[in-house]
Protein backbone atom coordinates (compact mmCIF):
# COMPACT_ATOMS: atom_id res chain seq x y z
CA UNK A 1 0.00 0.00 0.00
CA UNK A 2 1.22 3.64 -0.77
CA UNK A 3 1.18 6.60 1.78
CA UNK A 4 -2.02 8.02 0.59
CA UNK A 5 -4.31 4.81 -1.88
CA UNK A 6 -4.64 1.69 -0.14
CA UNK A 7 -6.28 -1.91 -1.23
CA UNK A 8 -9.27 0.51 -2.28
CA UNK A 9 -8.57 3.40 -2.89
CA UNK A 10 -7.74 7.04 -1.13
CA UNK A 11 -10.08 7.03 2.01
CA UNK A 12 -9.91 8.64 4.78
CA UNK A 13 -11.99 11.72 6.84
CA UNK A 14 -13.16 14.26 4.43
CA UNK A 15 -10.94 17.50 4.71
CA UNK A 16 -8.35 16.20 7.68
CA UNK A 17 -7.22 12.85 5.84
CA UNK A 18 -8.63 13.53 2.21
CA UNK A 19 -8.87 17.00 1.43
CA UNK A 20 -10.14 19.37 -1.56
CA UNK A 21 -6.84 20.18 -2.34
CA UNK A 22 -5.95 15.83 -2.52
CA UNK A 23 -8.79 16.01 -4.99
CA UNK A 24 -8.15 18.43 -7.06
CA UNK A 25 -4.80 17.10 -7.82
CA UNK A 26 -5.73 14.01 -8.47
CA UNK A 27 -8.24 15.28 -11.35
CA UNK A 28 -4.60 17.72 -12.53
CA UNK A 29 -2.82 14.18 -12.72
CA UNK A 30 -5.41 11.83 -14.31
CA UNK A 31 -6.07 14.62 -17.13
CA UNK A 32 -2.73 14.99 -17.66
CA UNK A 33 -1.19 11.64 -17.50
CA UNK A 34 -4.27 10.84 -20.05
CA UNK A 35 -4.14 13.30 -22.20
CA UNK A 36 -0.72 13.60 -23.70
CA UNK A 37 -1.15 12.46 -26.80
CA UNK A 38 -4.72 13.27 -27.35
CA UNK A 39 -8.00 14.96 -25.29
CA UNK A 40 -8.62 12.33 -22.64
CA UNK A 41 -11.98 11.50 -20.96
CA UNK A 42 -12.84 10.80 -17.62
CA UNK A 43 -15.94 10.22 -16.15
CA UNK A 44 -17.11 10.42 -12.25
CA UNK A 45 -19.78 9.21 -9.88
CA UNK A 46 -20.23 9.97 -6.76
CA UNK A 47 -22.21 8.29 -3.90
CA UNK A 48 -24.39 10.38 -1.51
CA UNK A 49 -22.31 11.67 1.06
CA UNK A 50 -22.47 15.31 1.49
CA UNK A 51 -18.90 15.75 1.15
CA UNK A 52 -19.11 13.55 -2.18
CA UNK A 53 -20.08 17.00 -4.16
CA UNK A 54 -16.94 18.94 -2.81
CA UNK A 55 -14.87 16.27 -4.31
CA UNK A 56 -16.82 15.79 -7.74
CA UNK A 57 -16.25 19.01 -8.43
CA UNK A 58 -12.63 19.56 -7.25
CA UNK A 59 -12.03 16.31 -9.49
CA UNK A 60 -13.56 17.99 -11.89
CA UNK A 61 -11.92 21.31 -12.13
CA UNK A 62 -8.63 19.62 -11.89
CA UNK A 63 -9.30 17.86 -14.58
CA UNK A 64 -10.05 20.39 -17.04
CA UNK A 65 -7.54 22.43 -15.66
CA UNK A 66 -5.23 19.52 -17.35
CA UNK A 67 -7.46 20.07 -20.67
CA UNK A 68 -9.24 17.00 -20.52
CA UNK A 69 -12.99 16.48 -20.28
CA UNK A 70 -15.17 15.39 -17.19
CA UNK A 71 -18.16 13.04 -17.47
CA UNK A 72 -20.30 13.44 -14.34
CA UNK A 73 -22.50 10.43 -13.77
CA UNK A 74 -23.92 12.32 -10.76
CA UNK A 75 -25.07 9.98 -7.65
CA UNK A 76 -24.08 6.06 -8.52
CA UNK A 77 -23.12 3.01 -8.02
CA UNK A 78 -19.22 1.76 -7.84
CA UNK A 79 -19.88 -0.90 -10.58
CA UNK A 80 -21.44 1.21 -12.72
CA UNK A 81 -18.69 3.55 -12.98
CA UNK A 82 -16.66 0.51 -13.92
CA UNK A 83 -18.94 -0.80 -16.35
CA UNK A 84 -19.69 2.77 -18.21
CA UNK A 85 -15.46 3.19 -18.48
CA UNK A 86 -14.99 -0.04 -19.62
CA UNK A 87 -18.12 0.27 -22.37
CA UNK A 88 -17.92 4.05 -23.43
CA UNK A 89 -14.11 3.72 -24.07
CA UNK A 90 -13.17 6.34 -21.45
CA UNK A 91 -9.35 6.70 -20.72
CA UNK A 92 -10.21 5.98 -16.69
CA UNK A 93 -12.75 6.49 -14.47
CA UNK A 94 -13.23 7.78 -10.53
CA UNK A 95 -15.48 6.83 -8.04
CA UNK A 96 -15.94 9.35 -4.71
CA UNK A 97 -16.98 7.11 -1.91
CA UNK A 98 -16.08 5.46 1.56
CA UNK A 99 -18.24 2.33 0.75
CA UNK A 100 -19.98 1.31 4.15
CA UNK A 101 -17.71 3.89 5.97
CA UNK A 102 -19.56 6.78 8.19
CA UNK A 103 -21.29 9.62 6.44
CA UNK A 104 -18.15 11.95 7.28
CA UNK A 105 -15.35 9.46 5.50
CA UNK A 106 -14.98 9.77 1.94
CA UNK A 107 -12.59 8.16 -0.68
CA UNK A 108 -11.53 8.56 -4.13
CA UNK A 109 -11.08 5.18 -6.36
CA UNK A 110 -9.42 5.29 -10.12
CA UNK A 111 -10.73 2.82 -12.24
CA UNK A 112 -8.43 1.87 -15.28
CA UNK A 113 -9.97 1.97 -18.84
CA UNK A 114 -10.60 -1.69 -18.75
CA UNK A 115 -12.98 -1.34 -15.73
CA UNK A 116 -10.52 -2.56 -13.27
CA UNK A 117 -8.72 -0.87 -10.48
CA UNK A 118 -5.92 1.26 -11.46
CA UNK A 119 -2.21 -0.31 -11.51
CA UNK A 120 -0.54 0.78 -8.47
CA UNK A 121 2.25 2.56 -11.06
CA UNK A 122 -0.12 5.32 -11.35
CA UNK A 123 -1.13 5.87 -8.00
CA UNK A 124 2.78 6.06 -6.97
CA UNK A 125 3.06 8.60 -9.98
CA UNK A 126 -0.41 10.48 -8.17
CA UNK A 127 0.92 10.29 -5.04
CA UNK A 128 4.58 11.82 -6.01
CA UNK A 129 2.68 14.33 -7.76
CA UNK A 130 0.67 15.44 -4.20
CA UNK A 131 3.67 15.35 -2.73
CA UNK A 132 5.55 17.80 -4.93
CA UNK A 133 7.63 15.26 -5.66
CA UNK A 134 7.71 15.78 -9.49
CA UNK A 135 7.67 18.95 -11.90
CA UNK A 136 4.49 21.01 -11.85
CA UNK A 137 2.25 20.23 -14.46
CA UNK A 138 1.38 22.28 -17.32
CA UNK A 139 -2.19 24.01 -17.28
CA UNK A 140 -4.28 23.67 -20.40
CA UNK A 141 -4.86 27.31 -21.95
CA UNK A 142 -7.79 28.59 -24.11
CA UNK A 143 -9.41 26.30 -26.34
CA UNK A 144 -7.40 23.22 -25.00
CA UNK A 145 -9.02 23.80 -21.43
CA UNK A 146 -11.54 20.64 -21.02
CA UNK A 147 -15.68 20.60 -20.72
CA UNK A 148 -17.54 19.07 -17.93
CA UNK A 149 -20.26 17.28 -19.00
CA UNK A 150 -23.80 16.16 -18.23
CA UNK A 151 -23.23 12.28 -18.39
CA UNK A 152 -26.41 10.86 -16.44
CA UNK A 153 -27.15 8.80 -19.63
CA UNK A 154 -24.28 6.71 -19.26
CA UNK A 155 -25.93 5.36 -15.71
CA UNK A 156 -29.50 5.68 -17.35
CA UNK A 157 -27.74 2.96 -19.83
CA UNK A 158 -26.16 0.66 -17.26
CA UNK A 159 -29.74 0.59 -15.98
CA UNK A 160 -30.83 -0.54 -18.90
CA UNK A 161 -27.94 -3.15 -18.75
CA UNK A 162 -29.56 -4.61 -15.32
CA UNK A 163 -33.00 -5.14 -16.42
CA UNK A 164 -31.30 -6.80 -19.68
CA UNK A 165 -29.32 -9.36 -17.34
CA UNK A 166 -32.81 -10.58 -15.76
CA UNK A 167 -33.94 -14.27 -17.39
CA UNK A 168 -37.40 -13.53 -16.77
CA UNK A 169 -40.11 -11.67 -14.98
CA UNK A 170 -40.07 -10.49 -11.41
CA UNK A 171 -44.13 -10.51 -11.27
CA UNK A 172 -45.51 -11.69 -8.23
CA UNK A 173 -42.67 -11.85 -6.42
CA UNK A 174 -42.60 -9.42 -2.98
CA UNK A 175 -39.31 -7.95 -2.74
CA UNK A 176 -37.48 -5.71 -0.11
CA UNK A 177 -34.71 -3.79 -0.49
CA UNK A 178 -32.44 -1.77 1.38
CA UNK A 179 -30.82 1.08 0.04
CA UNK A 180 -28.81 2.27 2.62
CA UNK A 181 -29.64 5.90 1.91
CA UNK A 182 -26.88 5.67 -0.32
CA UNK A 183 -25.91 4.78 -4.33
CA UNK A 184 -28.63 2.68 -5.07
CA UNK A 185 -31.51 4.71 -3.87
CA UNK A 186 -31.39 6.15 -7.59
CA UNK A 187 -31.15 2.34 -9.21
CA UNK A 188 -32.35 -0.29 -7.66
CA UNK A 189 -35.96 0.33 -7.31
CA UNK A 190 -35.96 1.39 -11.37
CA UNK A 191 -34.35 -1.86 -12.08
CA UNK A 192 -36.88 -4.22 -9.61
CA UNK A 193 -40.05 -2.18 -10.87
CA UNK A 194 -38.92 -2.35 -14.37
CA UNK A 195 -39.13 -6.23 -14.30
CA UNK A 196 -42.29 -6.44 -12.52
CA UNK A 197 -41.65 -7.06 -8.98
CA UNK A 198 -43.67 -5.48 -5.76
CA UNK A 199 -40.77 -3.57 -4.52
CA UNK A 200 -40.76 -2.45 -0.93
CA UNK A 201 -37.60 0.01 -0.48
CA UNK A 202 -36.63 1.06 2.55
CA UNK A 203 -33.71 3.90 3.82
CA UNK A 204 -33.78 5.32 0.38
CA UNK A 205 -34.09 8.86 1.43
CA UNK A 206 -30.43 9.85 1.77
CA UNK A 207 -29.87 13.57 3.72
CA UNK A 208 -25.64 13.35 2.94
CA UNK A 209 -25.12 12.48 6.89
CA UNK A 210 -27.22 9.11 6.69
CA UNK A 211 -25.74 6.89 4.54
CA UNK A 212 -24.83 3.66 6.22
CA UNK A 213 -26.46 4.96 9.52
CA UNK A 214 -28.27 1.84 11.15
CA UNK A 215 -29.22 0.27 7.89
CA UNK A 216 -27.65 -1.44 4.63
CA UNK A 217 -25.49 -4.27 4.76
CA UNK A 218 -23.42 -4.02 7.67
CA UNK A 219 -27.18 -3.75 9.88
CA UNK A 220 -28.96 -6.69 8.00
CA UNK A 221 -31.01 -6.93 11.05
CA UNK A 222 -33.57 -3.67 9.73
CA UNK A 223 -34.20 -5.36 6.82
CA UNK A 224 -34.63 -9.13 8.68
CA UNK A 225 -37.10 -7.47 10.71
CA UNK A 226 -38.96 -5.76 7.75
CA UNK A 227 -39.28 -8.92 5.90
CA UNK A 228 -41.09 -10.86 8.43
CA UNK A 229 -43.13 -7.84 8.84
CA UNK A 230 -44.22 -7.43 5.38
CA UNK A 231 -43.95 -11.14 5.05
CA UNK A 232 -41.99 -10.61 1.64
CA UNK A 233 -40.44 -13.07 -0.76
CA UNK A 234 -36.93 -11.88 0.19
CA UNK A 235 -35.03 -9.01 0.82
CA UNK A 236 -31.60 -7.22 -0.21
CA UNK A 237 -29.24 -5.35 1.73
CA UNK A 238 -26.91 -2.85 -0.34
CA UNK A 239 -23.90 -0.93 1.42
CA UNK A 240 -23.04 2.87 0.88
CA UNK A 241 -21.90 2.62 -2.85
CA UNK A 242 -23.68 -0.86 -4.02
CA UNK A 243 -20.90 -3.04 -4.44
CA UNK A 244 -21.49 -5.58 -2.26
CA UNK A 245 -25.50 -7.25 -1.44
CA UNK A 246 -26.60 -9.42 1.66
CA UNK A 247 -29.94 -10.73 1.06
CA UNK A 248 -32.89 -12.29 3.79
CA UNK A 249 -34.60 -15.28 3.05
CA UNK A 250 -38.44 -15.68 3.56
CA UNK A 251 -38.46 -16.44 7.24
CA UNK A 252 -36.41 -13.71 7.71
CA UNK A 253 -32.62 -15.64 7.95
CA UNK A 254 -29.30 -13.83 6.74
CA UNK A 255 -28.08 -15.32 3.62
CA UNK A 256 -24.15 -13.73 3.17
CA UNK A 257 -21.69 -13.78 0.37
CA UNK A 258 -20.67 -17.44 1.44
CA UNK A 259 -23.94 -18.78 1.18
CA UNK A 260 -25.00 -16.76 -2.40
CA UNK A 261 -21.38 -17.83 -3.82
CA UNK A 262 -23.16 -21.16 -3.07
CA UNK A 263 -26.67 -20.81 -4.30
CA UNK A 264 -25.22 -19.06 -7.31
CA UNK A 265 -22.37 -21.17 -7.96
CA UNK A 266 -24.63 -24.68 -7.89
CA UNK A 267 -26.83 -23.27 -9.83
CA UNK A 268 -24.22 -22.04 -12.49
CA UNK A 269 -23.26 -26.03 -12.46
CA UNK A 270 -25.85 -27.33 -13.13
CA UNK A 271 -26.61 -25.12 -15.85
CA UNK A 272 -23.09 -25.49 -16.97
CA UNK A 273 -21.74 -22.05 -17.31
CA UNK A 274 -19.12 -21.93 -14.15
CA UNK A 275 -15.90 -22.15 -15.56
CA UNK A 276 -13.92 -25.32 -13.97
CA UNK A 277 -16.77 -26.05 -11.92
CA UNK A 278 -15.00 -23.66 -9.25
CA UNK A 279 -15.83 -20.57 -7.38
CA UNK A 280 -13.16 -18.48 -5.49
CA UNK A 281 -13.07 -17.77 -1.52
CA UNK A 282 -11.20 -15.87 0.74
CA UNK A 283 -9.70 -17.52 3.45
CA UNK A 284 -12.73 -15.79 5.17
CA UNK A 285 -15.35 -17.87 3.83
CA UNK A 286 -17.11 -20.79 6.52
CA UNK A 287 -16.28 -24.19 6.71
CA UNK A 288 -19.54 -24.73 6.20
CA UNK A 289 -19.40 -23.65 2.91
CA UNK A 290 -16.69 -25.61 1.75
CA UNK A 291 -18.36 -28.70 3.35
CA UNK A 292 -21.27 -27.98 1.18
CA UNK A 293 -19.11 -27.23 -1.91
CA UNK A 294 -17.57 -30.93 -1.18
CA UNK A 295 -21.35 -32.70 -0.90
CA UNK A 296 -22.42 -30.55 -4.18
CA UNK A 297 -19.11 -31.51 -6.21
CA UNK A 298 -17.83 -27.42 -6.26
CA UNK A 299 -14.67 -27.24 -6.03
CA UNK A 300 -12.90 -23.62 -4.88
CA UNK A 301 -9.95 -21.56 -4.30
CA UNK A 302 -9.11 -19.52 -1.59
CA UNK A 303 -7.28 -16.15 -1.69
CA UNK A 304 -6.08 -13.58 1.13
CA UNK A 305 -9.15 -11.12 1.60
CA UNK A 306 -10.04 -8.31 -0.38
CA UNK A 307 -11.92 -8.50 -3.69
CA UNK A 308 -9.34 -7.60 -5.47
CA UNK A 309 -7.65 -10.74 -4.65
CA UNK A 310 -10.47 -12.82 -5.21
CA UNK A 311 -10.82 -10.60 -9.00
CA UNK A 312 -7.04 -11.39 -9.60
CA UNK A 313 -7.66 -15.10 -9.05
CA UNK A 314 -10.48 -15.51 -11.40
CA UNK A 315 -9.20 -13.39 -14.07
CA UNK A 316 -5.65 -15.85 -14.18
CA UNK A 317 -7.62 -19.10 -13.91
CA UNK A 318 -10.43 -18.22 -16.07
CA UNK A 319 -13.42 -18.81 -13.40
CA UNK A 320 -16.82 -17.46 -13.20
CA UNK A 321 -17.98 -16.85 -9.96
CA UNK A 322 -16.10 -15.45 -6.83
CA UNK A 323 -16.28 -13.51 -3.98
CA UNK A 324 -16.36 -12.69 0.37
CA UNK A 325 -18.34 -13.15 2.81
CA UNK A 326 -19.64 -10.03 3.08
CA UNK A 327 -21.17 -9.44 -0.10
CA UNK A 328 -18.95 -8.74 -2.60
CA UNK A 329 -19.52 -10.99 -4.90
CA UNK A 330 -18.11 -11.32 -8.87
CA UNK A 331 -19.54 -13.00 -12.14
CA UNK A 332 -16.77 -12.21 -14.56
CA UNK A 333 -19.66 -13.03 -17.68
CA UNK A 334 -21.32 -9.57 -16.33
CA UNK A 335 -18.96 -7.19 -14.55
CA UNK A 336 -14.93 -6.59 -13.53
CA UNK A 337 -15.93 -5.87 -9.61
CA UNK A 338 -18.09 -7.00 -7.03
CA UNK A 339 -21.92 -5.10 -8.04
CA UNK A 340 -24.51 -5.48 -5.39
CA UNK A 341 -27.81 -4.80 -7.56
CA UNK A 342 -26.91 -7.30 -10.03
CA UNK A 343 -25.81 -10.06 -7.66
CA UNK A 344 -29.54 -9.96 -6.20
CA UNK A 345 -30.72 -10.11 -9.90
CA UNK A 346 -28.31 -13.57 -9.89
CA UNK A 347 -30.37 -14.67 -6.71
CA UNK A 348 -33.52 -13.94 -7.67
CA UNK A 349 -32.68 -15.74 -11.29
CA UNK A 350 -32.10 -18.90 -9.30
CA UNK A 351 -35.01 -18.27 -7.21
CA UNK A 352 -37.30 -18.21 -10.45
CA UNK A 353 -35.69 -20.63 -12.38
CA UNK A 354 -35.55 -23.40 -9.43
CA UNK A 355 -38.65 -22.30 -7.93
CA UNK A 356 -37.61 -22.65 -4.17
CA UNK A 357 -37.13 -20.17 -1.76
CA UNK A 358 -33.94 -19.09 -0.97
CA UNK A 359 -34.39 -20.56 2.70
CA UNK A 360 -34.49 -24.17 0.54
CA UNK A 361 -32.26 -23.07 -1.69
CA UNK A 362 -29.32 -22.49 1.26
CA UNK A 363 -30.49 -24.89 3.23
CA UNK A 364 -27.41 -27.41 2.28
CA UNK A 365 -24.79 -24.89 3.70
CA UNK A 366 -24.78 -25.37 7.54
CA UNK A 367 -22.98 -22.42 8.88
CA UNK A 368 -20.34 -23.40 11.33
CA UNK A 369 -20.24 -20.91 14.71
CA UNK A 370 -17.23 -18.63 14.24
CA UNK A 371 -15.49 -16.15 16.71
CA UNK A 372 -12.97 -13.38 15.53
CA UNK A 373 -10.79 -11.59 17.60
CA UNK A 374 -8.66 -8.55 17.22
CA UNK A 375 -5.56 -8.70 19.89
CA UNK A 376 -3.69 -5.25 19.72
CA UNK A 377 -0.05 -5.89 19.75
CA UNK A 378 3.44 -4.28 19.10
CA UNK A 379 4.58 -5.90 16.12
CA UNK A 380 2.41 -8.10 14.11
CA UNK A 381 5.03 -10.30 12.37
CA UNK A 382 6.67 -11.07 15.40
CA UNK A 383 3.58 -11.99 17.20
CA UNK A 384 2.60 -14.08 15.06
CA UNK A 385 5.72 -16.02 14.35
CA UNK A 386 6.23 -16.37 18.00
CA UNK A 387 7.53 -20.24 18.80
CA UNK A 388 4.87 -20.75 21.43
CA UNK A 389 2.02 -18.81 19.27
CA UNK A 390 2.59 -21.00 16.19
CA UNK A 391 2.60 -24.28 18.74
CA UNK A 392 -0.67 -23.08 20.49
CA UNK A 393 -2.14 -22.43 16.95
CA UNK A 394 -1.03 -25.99 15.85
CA UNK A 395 -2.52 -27.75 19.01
CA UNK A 396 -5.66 -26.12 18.78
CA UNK A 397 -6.11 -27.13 14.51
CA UNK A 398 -5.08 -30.58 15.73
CA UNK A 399 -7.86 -30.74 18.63
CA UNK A 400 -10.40 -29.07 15.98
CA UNK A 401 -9.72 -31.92 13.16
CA UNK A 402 -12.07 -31.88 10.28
CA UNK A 403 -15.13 -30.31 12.74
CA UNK A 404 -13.43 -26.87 12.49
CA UNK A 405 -9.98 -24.52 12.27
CA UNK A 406 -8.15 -21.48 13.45
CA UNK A 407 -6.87 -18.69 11.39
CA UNK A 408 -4.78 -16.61 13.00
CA UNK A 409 -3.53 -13.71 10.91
CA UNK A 410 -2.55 -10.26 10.64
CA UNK A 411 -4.47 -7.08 9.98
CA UNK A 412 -3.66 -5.30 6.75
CA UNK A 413 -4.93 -1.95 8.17
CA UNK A 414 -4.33 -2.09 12.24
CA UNK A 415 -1.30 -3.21 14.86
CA UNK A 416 -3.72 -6.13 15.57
CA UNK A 417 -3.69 -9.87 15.26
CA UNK A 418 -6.53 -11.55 14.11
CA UNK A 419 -7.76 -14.61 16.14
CA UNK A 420 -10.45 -16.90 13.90
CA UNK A 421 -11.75 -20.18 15.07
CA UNK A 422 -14.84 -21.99 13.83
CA UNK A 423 -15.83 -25.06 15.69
CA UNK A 424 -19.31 -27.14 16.48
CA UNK A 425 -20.41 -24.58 19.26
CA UNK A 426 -19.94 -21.28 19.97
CA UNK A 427 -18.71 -22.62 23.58
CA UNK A 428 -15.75 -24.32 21.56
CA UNK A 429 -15.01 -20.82 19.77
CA UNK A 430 -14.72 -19.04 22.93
CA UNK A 431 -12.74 -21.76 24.73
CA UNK A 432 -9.72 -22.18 21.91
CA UNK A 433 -9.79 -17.96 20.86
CA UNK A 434 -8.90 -17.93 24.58
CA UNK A 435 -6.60 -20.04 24.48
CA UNK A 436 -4.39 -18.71 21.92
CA UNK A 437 -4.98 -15.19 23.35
CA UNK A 438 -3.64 -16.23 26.69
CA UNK A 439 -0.39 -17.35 25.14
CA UNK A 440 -0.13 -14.20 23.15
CA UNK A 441 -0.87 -12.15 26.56
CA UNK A 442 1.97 -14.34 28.23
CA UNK A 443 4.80 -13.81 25.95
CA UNK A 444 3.95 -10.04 26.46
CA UNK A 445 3.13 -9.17 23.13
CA UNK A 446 -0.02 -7.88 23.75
CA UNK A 447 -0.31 -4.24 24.20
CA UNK A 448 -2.80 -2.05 25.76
């Protein structure tokens, strides 16, 4: 990770971390590291955070300050900025959000031409540039300064691209979604009323301070509780910038990314469209899952978490489906990053075409207890290659045998280690996290 992007993006507290004057030369860098050999294009969304609009348009003067143009896609979703660079040949685009972050967080994320997230070349180069670090840059003069443009077509189209994906109609079915007062408010309701569906949409009034504020995907339990009130088909959780979906089964039950990489990727084999008959994990992802996977004949990968791992791993191998736990979920056929809206479209594809609910449908997948967590330490690496660590670890994988397993592992953003253990009860989770802590308290590595 750099000083100022990390594994997504530049994020941090609007104006003390990430500031107008980060933003603006970010837009001066893109348009000119774009445009030197001929008038580049970059288009922008932005989620609905009130400090989103100070950014858009400091991106955007920058920008055209640099003589290139700037497409605003006003309020959006993450994977539709990646899916209108990718299709409307634009040289990169940017996306201003802090995904399920606090109203008062904000980030800025560079998506490469091909719809991917930018090569960490060019954020070194961005960074050196914020820095002072390099020669100023020239500003574009008269004619050659760039336009800002009205570009609410291009998510009007991508739209257009969701209700395309869906296999058939949505009529009858009682659907809830939560919008999280944040980018899908403006989509998702267009796309589930478009094909038909009674759409119930709750927390789709965003204010710019209540985004992610006790609802969305990281507080499934609002929309549990309005699904057994409205006794709906199902429900789907979105977070702040609609790139990763939790849904709610009938009864009300939380269905994650483990057990929709499940009902998806079964489904996918049977029909016979996922590529090697494998879908791709973090380390994250339940036992339970992979016990299911093994029953059902899927056979998976696991990568370190982060989507971008689990992107990187599908793209080299070819594979269809992959994604985390919580929610971010990829089908390479449709999109280059995890898209929230459109993974409930997958869901609801399987719902229809099976014709079981998506309580019977994850049924198979018994979710295994699991207990994470963080001890603060001094140093990570030597905590957890700590002789007496690494043999409490082993002693406690050996007493778990095939009916569980610890992960111990380091944070990629805090001084913490991470203790994991999944195990037949919740008692047995508490008793061997314990454990390990204890040793890691008595070889005084813990801290605080």
């Amino acid at each position: 990770m750099g000083k100022y992007f990390g594994t997504d993006g530049f994020r941090g507290e609007a104006n003390k971390v990430l500031t107008v004057e980060h933003a603006f030369k970010v837009g001066r860098f893109l348009g000119w590291y774009y445009g030197q050999d001929h008038k580049a294009k970059v288009v922008i969304g932005k989620d609905t955070r009130r400090s989103s609009y100070m950014f858009e348009y400091a991106l955007a003067a920058g920008i055209t300050a640099s003589g290139a143009n700037a497409y605003l896609l006003h309020v959006t979703t993450t994977p539709s900025v990646s899916y209108v660079t990718r299709t409307d040949d634009f040289d990169c685009g940017i996306m201003i959000s802090a995904s399920h972050n606090p109203f008062y967080d904000n980030g800025i994320k560079i998506i490469s031409g091909k719809g991917h997230k930018i090569e960490a070349e060019v954020e070194e180069k961005i960074e050196a540039y914020i820095d002072g670090e390099t020669d100023e840059l020239p500003l574009a003069k008269r004619e050659d300064i760039g336009l800002t443009v009205d570009y609410a077509a291009g998510r009007n189209r991508y739209i257009g691209y969701l209700i395309s994906l869906a296999t058939r109609s949505f009529k009858d079915m009682r659907v809830g979604l939560d919008c999280s007062n944040g980018s899908a408010f403006a989509i998702a309701k267009s796309v589930y009323d478009a094909l038909g569906a009674k759409t119930y949409v709750i927390n789709c009034e965003p204010d710019g301070t209540n985004i992610n504020k006790n609802c969305g995907s990281t507080h499934i339990e609002i929309l549990q509780q309005y699904v057994k009130e409205k006794k709906l088909d199902v429900g789907f959780a979105y977070d702040g910038d609609a790139d990763r979906c939790i849904a709610v089964d009938e009864n009300g039950n939380v269905v994650d990314g483990d057990l929709i990489l499940y009902i998806c990727g079964k489904y996918m084999k049977e029909c016979g469209h996922l590529n090697g008959n494998t879908i791709v994990t973090t380390i994250m992802s339940n036992l339970g899952l992979y016990k299911a996977c093994d029953k059902a004949g899927l056979k998976y990968e696991k990568t370190a978490v982060g989507d971008k791992y689990v992107y990187e791993n599908m793209a080299r191998n070819n594979f269809s489906l992959g994604g985390e736990q919580s929610g971010h979920i990829i089908f390479s056929k449709h999109a280059t990053t995890g898209d929230g809206i459109l993974t409930s479209l997958m869901v609801m594809e399987v719902i229809l075409e099976k014709k079981l609910t998506l309580g019977k449908l994850a049924e198979p997948v018994k979710i295994y207890p699991q207990l994470l967590k963080n001890v603060r330490v001094a140093d990570k690496k030597t905590a957890r290659e700590n002789p007496e660590v690494t043999k409490a670890v082993d002693e406690v994988a050996k007493a778990l045998g095939d009916d569980g397993r610890i992960l111990v592992r380091e944070s990629g953003t805090e001084p913490v280690i991470r203790v994991m253990v999944e195990a037949a009860t919740d008692e047995l989770c508490e008793k061997y996290v314990e454990q390990v802590v204890a040793v890691i308290k008595a070889e005084g590595l813990m801290v605080g």
